[in-house]
N, C-alpha and C. Protein backbone atom coordinates (compact mmCIF):
# COMPACT_ATOMS: atom_id res chain seq x y z
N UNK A 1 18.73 4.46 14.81
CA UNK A 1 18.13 4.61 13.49
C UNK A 1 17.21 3.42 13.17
N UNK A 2 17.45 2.14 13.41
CA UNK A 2 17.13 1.12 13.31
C UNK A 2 15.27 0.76 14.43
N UNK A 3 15.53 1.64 15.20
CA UNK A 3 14.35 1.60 16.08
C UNK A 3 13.30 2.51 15.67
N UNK A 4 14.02 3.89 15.02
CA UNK A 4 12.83 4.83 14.63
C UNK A 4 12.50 4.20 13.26
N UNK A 5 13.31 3.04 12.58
CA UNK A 5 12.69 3.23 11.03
C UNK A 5 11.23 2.14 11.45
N UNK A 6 12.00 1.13 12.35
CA UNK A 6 10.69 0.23 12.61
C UNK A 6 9.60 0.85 13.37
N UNK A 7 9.59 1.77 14.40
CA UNK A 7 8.56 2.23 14.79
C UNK A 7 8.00 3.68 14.01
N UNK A 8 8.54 4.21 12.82
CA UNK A 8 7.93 4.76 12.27
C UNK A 8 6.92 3.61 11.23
N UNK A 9 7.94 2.26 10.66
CA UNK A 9 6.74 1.84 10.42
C UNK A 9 5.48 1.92 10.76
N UNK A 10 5.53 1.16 12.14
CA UNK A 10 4.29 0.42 12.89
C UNK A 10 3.65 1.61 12.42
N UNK A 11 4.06 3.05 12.67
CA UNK A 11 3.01 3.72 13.20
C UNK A 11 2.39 4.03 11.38
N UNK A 12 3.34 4.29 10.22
CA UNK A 12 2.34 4.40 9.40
C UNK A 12 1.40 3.28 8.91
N UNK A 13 1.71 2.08 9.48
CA UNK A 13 0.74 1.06 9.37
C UNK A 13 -0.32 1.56 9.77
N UNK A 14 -0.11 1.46 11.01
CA UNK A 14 -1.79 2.40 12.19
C UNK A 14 -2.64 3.27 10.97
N UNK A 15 -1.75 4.18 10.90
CA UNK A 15 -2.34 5.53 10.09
C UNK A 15 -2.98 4.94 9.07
N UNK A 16 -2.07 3.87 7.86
CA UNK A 16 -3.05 3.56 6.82
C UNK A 16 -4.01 2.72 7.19
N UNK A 17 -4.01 1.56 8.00
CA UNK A 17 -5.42 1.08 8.53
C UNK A 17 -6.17 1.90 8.77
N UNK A 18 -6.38 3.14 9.36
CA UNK A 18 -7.30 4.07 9.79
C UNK A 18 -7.89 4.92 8.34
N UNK A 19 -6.47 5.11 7.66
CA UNK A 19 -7.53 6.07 6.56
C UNK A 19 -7.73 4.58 5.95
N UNK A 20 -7.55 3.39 5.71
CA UNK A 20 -8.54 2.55 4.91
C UNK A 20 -9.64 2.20 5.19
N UNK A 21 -9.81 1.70 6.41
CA UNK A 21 -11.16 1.43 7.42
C UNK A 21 -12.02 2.94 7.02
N UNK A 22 -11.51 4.45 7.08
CA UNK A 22 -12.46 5.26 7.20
C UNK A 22 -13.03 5.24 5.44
N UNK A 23 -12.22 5.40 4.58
CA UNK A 23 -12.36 5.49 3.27
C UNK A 23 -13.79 4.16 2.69
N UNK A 24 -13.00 3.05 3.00
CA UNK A 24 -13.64 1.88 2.15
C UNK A 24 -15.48 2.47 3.52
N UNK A 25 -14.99 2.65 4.68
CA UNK A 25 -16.59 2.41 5.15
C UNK A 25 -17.27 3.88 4.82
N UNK A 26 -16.86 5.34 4.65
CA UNK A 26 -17.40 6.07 3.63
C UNK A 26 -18.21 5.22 1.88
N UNK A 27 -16.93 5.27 1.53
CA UNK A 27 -17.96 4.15 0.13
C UNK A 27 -18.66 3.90 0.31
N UNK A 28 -18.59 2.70 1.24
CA UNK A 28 -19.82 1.86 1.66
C UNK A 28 -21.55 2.52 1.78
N UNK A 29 -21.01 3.70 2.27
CA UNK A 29 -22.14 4.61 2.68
C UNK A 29 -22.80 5.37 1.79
N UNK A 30 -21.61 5.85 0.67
CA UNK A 30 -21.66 6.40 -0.24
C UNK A 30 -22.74 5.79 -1.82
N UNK A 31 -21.98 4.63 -1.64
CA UNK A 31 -22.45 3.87 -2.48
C UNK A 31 -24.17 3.33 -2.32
N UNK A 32 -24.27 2.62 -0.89
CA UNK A 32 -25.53 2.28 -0.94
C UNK A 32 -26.55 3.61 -1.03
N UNK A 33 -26.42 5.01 -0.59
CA UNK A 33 -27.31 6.08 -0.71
C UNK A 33 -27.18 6.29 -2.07
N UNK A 34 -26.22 6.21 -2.96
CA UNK A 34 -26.45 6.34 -4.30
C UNK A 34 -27.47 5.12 -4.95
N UNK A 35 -27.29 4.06 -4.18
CA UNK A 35 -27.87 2.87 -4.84
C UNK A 35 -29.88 3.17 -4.23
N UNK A 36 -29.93 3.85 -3.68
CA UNK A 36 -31.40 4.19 -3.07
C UNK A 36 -31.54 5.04 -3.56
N UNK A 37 -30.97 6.12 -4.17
CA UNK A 37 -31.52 7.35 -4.89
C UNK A 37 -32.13 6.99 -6.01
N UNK A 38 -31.10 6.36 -6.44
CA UNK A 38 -31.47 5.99 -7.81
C UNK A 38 -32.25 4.97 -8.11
N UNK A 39 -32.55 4.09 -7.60
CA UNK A 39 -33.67 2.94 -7.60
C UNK A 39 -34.89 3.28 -7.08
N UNK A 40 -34.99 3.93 -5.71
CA UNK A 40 -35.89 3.79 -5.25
C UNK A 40 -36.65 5.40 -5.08
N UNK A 41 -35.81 6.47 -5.07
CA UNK A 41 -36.18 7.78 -5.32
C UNK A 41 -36.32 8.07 -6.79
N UNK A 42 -35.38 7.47 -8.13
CA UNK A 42 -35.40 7.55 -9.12
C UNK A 42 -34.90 9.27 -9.45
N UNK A 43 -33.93 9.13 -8.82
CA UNK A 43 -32.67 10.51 -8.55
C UNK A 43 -31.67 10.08 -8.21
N UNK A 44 -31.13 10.04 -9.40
CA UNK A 44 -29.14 9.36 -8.98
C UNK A 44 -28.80 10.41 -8.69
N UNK A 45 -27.54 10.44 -8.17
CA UNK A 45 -26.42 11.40 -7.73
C UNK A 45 -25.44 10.96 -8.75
N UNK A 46 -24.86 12.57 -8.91
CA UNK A 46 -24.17 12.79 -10.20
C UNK A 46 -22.80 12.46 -9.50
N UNK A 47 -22.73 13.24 -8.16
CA UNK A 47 -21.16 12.96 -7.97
C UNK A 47 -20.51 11.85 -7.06
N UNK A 48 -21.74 10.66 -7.17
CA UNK A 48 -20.92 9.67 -6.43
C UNK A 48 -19.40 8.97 -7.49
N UNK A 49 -19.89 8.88 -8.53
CA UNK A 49 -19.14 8.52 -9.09
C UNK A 49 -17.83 8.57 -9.49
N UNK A 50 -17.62 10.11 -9.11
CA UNK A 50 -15.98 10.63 -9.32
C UNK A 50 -15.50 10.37 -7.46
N UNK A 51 -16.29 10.61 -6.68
CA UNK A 51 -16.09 10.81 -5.62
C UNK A 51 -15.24 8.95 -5.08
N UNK A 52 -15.87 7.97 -5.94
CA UNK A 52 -15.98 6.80 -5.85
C UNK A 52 -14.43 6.60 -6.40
N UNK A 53 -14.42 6.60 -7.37
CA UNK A 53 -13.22 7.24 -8.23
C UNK A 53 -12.00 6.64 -7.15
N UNK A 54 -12.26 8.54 -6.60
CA UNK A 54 -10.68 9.19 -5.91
C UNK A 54 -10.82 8.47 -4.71
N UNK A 55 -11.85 7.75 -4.24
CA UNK A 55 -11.98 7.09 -2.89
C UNK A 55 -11.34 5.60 -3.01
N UNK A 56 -11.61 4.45 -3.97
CA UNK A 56 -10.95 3.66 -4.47
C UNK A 56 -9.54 3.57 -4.82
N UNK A 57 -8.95 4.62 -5.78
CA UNK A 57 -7.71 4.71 -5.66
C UNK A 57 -6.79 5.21 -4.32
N UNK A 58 -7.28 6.22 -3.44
CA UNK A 58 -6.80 5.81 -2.30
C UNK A 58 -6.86 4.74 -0.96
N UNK A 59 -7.88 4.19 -1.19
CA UNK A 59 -7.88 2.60 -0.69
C UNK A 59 -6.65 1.76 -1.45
N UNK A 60 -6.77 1.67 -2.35
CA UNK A 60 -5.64 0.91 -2.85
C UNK A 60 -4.36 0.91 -2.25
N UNK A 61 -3.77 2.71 -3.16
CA UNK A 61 -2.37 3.12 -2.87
C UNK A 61 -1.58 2.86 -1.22
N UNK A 62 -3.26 2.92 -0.66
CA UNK A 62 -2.79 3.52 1.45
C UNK A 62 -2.75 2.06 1.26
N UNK A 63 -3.43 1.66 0.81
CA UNK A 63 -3.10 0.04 0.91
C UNK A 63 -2.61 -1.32 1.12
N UNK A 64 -1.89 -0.58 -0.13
CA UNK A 64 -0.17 -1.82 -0.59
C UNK A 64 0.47 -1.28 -0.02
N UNK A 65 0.70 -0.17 0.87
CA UNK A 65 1.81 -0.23 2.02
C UNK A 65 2.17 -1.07 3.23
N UNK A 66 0.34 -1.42 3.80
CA UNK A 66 0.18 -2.36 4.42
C UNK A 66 0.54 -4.00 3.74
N UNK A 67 0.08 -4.28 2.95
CA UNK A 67 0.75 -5.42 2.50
C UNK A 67 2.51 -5.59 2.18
N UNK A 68 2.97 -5.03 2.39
CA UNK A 68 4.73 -4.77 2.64
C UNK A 68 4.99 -4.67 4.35
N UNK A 69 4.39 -3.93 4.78
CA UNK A 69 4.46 -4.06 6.52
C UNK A 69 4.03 -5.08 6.86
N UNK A 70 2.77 -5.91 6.63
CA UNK A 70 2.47 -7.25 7.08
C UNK A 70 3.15 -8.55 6.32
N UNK A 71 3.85 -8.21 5.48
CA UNK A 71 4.70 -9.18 4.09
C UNK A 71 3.78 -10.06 3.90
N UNK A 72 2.56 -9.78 3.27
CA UNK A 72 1.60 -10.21 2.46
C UNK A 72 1.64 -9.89 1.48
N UNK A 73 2.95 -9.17 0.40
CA UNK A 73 2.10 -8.27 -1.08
C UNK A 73 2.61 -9.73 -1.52
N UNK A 74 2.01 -9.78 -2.92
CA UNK A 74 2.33 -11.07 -4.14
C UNK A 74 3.64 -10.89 -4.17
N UNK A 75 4.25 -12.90 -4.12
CA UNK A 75 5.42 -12.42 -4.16
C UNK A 75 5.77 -14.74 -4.79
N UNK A 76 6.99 -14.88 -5.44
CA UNK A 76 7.02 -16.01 -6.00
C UNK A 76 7.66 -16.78 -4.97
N UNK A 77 6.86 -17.68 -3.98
CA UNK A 77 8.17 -18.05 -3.01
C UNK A 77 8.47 -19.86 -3.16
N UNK A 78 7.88 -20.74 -4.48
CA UNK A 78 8.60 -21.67 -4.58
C UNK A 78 10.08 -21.70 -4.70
N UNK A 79 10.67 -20.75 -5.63
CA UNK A 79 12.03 -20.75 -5.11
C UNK A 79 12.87 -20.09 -3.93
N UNK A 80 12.21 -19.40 -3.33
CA UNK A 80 13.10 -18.81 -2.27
C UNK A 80 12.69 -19.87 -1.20
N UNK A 81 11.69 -20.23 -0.68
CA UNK A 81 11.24 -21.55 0.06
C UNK A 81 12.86 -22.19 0.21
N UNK A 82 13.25 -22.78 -0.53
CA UNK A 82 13.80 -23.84 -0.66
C UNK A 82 15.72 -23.12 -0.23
N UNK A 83 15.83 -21.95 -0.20
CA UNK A 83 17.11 -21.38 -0.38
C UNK A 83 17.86 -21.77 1.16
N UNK A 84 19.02 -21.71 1.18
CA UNK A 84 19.47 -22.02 2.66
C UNK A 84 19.20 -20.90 3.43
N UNK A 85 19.75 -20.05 4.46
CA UNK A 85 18.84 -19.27 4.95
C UNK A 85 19.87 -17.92 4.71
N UNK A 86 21.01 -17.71 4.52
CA UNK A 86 21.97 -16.89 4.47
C UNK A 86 21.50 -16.27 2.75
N UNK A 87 21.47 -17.22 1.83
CA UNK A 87 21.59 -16.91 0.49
C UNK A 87 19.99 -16.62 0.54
N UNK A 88 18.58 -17.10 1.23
CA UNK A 88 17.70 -16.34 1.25
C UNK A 88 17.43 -14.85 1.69
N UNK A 89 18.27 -14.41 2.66
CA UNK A 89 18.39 -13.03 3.32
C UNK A 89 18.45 -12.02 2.05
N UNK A 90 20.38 -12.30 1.39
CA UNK A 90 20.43 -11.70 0.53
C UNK A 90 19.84 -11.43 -0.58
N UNK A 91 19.31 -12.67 -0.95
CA UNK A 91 17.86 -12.83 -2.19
C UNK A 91 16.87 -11.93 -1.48
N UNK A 92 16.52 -11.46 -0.49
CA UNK A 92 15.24 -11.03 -0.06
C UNK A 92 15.63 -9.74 0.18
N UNK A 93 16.69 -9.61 0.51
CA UNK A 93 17.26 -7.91 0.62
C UNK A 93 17.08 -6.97 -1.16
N UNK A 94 17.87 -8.15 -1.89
CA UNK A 94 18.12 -7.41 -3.34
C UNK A 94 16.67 -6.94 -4.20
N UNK A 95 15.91 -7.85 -3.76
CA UNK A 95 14.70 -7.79 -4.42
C UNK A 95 13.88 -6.69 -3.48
N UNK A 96 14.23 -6.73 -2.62
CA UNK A 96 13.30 -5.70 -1.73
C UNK A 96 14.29 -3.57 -2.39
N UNK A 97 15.33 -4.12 -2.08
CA UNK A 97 16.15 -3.14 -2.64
C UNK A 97 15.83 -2.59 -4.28
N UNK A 98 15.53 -3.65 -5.15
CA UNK A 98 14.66 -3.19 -6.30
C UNK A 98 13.67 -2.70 -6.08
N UNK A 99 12.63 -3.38 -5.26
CA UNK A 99 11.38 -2.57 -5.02
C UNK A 99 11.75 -0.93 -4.65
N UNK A 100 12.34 -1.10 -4.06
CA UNK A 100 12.54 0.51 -3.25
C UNK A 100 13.05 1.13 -4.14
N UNK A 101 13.81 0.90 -5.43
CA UNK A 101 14.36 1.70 -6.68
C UNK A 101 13.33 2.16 -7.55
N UNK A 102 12.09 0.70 -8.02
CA UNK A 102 11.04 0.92 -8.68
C UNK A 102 9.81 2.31 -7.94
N UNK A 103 9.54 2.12 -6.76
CA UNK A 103 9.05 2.77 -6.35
C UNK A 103 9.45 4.56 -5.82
N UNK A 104 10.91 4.09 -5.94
CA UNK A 104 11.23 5.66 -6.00
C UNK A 104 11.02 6.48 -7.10
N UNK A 105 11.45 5.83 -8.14
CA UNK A 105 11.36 6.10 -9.45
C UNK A 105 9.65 6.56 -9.74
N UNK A 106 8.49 6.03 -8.95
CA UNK A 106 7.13 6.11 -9.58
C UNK A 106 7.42 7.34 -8.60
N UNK A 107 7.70 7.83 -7.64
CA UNK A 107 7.30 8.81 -6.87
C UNK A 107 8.12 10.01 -7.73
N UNK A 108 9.16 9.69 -8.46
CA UNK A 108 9.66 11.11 -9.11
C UNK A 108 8.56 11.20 -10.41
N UNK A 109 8.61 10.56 -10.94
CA UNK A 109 7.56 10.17 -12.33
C UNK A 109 6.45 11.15 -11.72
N UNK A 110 5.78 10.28 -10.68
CA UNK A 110 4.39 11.09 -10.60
C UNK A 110 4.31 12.56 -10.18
N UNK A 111 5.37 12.65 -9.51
CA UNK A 111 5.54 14.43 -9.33
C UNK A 111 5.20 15.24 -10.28
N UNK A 112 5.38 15.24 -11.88
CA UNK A 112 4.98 16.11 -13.08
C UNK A 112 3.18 15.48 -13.43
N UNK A 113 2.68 14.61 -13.04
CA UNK A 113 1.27 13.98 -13.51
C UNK A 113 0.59 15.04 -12.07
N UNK A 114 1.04 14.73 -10.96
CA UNK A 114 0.46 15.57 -10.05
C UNK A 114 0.70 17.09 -10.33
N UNK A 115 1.08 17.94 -10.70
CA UNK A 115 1.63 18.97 -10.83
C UNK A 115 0.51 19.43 -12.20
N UNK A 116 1.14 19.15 -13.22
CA UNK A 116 0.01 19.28 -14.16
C UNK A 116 -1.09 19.03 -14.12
N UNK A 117 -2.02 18.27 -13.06
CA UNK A 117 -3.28 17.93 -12.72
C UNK A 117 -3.70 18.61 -12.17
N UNK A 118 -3.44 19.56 -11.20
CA UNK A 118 -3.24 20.11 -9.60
C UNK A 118 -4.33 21.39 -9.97
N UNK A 119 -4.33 22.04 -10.96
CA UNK A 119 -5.00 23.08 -11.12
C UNK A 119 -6.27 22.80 -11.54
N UNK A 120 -6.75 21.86 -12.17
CA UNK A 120 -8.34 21.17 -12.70
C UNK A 120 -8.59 20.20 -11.14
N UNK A 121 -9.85 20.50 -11.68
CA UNK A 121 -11.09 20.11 -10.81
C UNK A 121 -11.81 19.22 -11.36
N UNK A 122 -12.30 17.81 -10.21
CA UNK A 122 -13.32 17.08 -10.84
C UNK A 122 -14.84 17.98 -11.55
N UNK A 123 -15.63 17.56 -12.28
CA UNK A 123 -16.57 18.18 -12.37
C UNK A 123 -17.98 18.50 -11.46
N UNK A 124 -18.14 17.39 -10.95
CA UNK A 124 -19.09 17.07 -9.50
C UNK A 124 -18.75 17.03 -8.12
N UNK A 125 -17.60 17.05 -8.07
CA UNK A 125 -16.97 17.69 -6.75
C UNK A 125 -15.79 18.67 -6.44
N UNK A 126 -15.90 19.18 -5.45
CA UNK A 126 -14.51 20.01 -4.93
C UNK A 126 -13.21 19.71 -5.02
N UNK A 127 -12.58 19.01 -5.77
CA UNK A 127 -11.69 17.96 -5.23
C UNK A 127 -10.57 18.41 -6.45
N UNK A 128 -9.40 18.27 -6.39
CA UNK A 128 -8.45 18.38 -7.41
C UNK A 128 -8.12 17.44 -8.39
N UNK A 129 -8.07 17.08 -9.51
CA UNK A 129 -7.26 16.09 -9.97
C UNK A 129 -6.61 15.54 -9.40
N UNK A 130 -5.99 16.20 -8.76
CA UNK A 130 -4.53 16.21 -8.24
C UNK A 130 -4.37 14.87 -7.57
N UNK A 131 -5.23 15.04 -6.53
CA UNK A 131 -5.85 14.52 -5.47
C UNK A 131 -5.63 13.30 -5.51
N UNK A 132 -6.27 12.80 -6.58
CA UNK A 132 -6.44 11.75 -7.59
C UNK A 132 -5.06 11.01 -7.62
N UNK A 133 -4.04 11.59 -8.15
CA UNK A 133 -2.52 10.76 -8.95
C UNK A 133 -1.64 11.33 -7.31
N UNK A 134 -2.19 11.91 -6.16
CA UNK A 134 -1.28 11.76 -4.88
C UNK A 134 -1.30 10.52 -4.07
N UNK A 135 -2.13 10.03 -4.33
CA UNK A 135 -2.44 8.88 -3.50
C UNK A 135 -1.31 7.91 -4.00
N UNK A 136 -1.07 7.84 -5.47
CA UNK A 136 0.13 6.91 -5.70
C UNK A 136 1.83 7.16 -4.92
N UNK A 137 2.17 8.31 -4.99
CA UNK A 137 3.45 8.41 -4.32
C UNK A 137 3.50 8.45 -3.01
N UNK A 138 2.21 9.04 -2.06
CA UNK A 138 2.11 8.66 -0.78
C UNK A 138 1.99 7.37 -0.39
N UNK A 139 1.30 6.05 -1.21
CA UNK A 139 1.58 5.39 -0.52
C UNK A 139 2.75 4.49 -1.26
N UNK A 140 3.41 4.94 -2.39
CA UNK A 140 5.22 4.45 -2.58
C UNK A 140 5.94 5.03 -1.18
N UNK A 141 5.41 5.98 -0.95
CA UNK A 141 6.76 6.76 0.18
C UNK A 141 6.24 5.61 1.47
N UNK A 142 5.11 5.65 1.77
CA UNK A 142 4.73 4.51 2.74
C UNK A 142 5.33 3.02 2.73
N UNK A 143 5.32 2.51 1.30
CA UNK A 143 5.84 1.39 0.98
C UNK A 143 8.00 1.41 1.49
N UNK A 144 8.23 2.35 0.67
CA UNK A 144 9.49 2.67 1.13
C UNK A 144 10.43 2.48 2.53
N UNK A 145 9.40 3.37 3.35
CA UNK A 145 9.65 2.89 4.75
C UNK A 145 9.30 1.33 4.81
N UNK A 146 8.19 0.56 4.94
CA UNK A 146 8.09 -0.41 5.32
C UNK A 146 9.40 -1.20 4.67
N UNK A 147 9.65 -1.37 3.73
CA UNK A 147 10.64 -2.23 2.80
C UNK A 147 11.94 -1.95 3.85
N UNK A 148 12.54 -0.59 3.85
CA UNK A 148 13.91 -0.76 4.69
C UNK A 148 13.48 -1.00 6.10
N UNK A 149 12.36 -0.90 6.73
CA UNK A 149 12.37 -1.66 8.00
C UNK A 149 12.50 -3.35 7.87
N UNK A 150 11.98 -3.73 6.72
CA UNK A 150 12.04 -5.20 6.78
C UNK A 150 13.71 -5.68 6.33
N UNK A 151 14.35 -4.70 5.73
CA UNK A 151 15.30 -5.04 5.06
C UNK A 151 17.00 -5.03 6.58
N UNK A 152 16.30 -3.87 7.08
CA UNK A 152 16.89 -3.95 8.66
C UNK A 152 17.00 -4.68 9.66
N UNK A 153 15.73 -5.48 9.39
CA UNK A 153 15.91 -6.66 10.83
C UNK A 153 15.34 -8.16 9.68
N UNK A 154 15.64 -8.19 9.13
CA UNK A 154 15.35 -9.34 8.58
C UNK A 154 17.03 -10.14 9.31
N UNK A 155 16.39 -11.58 9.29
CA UNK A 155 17.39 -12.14 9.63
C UNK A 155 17.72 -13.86 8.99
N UNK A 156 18.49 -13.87 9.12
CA UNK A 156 18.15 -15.49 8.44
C UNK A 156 17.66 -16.20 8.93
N UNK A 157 17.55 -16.24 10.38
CA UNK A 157 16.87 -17.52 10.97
C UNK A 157 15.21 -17.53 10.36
N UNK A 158 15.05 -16.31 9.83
CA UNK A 158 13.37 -15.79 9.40
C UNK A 158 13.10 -17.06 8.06
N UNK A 159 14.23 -16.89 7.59
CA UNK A 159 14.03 -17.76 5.86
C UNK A 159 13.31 -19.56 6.33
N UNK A 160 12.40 -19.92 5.40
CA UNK A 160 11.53 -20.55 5.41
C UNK A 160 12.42 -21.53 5.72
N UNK A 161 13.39 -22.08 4.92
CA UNK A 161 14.46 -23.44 5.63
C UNK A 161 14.49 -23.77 7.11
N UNK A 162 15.13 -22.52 7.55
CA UNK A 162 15.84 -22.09 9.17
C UNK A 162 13.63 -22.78 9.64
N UNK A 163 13.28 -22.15 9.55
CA UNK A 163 12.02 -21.98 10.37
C UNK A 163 11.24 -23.97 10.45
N UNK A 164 11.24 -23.86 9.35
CA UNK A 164 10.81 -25.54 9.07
C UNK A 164 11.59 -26.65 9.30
N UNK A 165 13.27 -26.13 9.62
CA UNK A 165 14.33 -27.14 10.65
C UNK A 165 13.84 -26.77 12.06
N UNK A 166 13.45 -25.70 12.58
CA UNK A 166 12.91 -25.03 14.00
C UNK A 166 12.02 -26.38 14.60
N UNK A 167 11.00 -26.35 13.71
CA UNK A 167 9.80 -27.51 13.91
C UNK A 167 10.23 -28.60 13.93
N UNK A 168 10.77 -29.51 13.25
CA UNK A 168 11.14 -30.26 13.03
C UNK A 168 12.15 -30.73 14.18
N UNK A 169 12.89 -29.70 14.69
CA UNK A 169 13.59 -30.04 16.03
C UNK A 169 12.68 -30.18 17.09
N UNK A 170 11.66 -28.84 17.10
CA UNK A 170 10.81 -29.01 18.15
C UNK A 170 10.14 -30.81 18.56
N UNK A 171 9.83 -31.23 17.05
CA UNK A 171 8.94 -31.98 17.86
C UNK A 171 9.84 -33.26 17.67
């Protein structure tokens, strides 16, 4: 169990790097042809803007999953820094274990915002509302996994104490 939760990580890591890389470099594309229409043809496009929208918020959401798999999201570590390495584990488990409560909780929440959205349509594109408020619980469910993979092999020797006695022996 312990092997598929971490290598299902890795792999939705992969996946969200890929739809972020494809998303943000769409924009990119998106954006500057809107930025030439309209300046230099003096013909904006009506639907970059929603399109921009739903493209941004799923950059985000696919996002912050990756920052939990790479343990980069914001996080306060003058006091855990300093914890011995046993009482840091458990400090890092409980709080990770909240996360995974908070975020379950947004994924039931958003189930009725998606649902009631689901039938309207942007106005300038094909696209659902919907579309729009899915990107949040897909990437909570993404976040989810990453959190109990970290919460599985975390170990104490990991806690900043243990690691900075490591060095300190080394040299």
């Amino acid at each position: 169990m312990k092997a598929f939760i971490h290598k299902l990580s890795r792999t939705l890591d992969r996946i969200s790097g890929v739809i972020c890389a494809a998303i943000l470099a769409g924009l990119c594309i998106i954006i500057v042809y809107s930025v030439i229409m309209r300046f230099i043809f003096n013909n904006p496009v009506q639907w970059q803007y929603e399109l921009t929208l739903v493209g941004l918020c799923w950059a985000i959401f696919i996002g912050m999953p990756m920052t939990f798999h790479k343990q980069e999201h914001l996080r306060l570590t003058f006091v855990t820094d300093k914890l011995p390495p046993k009482t840091w584990k458990v400090y890092m488990d409980v709080i990770d274990l909240l996360l995974i409560a908070f975020l379950a909780a947004g994924i039931v929440c958003s189930v009725s915002i998606i649902s009631s959205t689901w039938s309207t349509y942007y106005k300038t594109i094909a696209i659902r509302n919907g579309v729009y408020y899915l990107a949040f619980p897909v990437g909570c469910a993404f976040s989810i996994v990453h959190l109990v993979d970290l919460i599985l092999n975390r170990k104490p020797e990991d806690a900043p104490v243990a690691k900075k006695a490591k060095e300190v022996a080394v040299q």
